[in-house]
N, C-alpha and C. Protein backbone atom coordinates (compact mmCIF):
# COMPACT_ATOMS: atom_id res chain seq x y z
N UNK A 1 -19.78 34.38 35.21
CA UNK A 1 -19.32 33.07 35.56
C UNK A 1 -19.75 32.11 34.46
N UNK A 2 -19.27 31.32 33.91
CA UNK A 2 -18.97 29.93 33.22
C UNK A 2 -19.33 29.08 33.47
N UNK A 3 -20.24 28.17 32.91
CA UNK A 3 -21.09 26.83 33.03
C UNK A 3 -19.86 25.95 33.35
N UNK A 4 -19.85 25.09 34.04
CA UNK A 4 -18.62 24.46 34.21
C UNK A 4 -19.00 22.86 32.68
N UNK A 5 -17.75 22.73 32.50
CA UNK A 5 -17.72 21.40 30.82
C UNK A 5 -18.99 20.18 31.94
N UNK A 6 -20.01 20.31 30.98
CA UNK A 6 -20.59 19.15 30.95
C UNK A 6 -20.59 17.68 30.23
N UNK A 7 -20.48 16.67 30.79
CA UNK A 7 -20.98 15.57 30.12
C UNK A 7 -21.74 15.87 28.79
N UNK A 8 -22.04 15.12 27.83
CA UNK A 8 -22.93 15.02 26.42
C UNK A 8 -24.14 14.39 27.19
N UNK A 9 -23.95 13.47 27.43
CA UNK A 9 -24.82 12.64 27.69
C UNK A 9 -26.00 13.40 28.73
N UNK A 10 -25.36 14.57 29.97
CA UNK A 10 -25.98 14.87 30.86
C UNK A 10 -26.99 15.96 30.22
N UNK A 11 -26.11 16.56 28.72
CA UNK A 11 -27.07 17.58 28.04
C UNK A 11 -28.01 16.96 27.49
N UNK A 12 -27.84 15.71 26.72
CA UNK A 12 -28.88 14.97 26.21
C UNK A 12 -30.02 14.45 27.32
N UNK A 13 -29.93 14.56 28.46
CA UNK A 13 -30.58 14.05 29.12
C UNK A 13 -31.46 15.16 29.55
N UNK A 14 -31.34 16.25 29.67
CA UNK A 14 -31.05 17.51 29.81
C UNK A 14 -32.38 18.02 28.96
N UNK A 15 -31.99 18.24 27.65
CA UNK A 15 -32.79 18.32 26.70
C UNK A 15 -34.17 17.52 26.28
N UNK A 16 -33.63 16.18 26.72
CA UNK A 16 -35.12 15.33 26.66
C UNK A 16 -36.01 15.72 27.79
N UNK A 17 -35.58 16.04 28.83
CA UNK A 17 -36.78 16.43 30.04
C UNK A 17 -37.33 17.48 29.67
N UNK A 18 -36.42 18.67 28.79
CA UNK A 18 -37.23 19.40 28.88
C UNK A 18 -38.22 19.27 27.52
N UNK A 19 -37.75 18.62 26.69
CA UNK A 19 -38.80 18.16 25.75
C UNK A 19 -40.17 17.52 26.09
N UNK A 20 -39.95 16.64 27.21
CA UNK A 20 -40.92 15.85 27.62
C UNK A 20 -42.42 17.31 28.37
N UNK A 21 -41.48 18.31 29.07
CA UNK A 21 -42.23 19.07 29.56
C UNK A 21 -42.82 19.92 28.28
N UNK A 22 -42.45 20.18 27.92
CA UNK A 22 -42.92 21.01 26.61
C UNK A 22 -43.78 20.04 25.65
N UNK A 23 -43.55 18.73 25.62
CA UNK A 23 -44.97 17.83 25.55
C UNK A 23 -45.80 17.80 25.71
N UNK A 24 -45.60 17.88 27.20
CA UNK A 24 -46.68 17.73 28.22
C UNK A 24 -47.78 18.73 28.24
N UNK A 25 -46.75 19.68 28.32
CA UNK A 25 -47.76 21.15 28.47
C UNK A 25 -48.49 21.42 27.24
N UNK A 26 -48.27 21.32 25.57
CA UNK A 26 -48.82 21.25 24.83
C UNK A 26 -50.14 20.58 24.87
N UNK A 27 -49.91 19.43 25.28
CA UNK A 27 -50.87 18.53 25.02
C UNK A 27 -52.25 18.79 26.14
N UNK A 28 -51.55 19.33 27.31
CA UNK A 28 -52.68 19.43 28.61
C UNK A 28 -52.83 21.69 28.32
N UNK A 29 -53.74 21.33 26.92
CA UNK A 29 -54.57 22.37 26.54
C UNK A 29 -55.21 22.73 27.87
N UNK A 30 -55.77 22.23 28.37
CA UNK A 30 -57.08 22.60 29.49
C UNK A 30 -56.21 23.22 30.95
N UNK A 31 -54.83 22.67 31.00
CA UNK A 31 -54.10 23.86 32.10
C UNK A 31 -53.81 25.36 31.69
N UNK A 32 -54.29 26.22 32.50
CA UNK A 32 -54.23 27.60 31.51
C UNK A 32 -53.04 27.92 32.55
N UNK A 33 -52.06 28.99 32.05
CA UNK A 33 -50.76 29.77 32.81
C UNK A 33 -51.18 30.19 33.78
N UNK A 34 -52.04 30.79 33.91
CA UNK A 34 -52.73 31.46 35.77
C UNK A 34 -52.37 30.05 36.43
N UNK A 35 -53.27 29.49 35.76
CA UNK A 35 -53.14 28.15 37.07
C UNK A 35 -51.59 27.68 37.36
N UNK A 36 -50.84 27.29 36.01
CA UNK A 36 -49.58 27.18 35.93
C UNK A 36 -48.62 28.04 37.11
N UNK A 37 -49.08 29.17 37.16
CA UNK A 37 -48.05 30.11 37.72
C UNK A 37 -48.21 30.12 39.32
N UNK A 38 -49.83 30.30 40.01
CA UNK A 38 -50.74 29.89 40.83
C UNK A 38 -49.74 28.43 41.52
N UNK A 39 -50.15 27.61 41.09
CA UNK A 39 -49.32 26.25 41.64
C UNK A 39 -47.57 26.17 41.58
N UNK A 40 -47.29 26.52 40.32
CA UNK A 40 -45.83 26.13 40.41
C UNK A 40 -44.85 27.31 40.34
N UNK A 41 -45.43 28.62 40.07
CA UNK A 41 -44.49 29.70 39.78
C UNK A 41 -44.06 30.37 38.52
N UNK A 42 -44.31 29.04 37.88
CA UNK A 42 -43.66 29.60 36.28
C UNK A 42 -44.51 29.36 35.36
N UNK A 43 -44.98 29.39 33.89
CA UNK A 43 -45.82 29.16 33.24
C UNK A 43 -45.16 28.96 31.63
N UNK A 44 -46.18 28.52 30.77
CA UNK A 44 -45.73 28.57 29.11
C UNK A 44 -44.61 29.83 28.79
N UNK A 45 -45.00 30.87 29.02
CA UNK A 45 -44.55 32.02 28.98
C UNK A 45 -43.22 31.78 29.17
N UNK A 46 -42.84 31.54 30.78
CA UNK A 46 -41.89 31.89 31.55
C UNK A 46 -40.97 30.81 30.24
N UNK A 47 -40.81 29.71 30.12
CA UNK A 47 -40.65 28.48 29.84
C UNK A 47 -39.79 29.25 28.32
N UNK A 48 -41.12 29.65 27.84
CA UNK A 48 -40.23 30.26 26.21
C UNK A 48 -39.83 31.67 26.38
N UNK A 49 -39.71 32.10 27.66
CA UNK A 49 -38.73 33.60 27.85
C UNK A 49 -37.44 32.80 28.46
N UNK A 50 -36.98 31.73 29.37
CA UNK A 50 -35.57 30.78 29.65
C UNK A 50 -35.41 30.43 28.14
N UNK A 51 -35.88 29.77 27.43
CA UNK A 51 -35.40 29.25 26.05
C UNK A 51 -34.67 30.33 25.09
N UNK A 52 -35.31 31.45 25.14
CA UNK A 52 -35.51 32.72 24.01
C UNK A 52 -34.02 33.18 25.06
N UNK A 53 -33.70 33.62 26.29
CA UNK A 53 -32.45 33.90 26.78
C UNK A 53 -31.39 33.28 26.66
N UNK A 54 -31.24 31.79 26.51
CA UNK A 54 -30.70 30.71 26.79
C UNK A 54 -30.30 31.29 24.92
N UNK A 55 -31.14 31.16 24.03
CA UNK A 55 -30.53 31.30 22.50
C UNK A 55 -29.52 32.32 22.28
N UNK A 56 -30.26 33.95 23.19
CA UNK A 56 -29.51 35.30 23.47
C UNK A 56 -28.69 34.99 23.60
N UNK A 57 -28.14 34.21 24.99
CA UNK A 57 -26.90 33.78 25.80
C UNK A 57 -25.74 33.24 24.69
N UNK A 58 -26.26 32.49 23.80
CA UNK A 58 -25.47 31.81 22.67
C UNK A 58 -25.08 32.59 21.50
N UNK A 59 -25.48 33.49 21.49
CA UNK A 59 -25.12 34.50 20.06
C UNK A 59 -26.44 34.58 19.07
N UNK A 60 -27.57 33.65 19.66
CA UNK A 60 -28.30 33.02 18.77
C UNK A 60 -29.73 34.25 18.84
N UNK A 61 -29.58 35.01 17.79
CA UNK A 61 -30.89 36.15 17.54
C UNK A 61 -32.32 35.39 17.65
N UNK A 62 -32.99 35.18 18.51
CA UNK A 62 -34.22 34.84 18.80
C UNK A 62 -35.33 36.17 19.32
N UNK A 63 -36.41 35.96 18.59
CA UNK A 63 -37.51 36.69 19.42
C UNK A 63 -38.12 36.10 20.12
N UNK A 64 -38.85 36.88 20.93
CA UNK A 64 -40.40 35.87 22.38
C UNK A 64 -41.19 35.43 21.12
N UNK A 65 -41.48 35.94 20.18
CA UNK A 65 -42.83 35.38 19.50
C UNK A 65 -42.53 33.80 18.66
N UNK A 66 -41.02 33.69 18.49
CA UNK A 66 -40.27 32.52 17.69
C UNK A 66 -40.20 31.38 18.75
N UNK A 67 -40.21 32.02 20.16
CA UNK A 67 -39.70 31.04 21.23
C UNK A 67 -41.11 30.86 22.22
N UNK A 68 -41.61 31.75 21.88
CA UNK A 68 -43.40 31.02 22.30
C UNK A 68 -44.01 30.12 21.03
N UNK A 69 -43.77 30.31 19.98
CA UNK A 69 -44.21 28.79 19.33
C UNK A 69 -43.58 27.75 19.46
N UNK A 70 -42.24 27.85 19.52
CA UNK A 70 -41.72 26.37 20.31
C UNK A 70 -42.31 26.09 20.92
N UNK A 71 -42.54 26.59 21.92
CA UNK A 71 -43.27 26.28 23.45
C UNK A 71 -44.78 25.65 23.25
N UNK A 72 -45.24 26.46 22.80
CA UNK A 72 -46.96 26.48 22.52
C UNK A 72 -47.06 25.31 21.40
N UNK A 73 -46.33 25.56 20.25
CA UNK A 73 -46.20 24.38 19.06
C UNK A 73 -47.41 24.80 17.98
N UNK A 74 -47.40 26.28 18.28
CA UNK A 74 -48.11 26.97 17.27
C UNK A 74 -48.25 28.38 17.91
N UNK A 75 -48.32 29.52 16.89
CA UNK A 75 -48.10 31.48 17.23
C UNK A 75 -49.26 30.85 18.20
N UNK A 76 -48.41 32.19 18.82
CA UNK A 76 -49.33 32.49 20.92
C UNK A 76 -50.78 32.48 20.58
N UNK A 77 -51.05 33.92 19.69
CA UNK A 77 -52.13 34.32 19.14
C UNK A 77 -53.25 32.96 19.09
N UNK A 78 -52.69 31.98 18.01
CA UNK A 78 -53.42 30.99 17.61
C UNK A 78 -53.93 29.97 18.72
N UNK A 79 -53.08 30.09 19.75
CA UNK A 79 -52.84 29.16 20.95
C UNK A 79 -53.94 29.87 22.03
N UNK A 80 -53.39 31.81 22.59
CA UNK A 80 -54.65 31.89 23.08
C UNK A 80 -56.16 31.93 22.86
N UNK A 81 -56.35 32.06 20.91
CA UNK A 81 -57.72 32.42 20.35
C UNK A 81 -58.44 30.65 20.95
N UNK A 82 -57.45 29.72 20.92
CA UNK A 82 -58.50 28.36 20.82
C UNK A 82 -58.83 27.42 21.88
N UNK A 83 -57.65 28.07 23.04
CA UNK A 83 -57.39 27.17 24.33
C UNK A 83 -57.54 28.27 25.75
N UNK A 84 -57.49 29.34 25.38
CA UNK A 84 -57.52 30.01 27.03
C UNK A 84 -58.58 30.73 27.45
N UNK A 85 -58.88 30.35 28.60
CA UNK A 85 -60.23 30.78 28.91
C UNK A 85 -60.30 31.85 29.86
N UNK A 86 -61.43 32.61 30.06
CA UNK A 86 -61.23 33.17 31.32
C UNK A 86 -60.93 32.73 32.52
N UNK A 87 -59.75 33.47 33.20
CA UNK A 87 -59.79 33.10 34.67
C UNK A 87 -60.94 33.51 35.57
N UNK A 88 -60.56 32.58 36.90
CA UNK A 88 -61.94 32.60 37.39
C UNK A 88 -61.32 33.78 38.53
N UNK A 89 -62.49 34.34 39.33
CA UNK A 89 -62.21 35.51 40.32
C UNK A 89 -61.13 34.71 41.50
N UNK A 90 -61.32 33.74 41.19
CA UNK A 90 -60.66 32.69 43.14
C UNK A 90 -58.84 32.79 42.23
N UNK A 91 -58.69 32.68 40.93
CA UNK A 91 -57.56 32.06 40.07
C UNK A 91 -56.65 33.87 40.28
N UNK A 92 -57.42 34.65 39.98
CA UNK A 92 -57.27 35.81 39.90
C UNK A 92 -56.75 36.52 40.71
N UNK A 93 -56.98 36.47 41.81
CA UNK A 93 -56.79 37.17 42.98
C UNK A 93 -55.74 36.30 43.70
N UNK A 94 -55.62 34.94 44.04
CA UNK A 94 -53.95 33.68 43.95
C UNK A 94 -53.01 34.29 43.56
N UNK A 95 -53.28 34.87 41.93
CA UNK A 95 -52.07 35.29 41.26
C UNK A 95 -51.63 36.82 41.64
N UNK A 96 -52.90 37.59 42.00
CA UNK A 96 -52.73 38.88 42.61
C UNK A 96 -51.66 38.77 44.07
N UNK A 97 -51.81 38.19 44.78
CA UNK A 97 -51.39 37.76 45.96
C UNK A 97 -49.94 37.30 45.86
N UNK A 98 -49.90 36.65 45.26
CA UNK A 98 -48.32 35.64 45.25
C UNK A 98 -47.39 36.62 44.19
N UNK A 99 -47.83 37.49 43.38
CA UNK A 99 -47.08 37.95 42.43
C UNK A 99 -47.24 39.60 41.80
């Protein structure tokens, strides 16, 4: 099935939210993905695996590791060595449960 013709304007609008989220999440280092996923379902991850499909979908050759630095705004690697911490046993077992 076929996206039905959108507005410009509704993609531009479109695109800025999700910019704003991908802001956001950059910047709030101290939320780690457990928790992310824990509360809302989805996480950094999830975020640059929709982006990295969404390119697929287009003809557009993307890898996860090209479409997690979008996301992250620097390689995963570099992102988990400086910002992710251990989860805690209570964070752990949430995510065991729900997923």
């Amino acid at each position: 099935m076929t996206e039905p013709t959108r507005e410009p304007t509704e993609i531009e609008l479109e695109a800025a939210a999700y910019r704003a989220l991908r802001d956001h999440l950059r910047a709030r280092t101290d939320v780690q993905n457990i928790d992310l996923m824990n509360l809302a379902g989805f996480c950094r991850n999830c975020l640059s695996r929709w982006y990295q499909e969404a390119a697929n979908a287009r003809g557009l050759a993307m890898e996860k590791d090209e479409a997690r630095e979008i996301v992250y705004g620097m390689p995963y690697d570099e992102w988990r060595a400086r910002f992710q911490t251990e989860a805690s046993p209570e964070a752990k077992a949430a995510f065991s449960e729900n997923h």
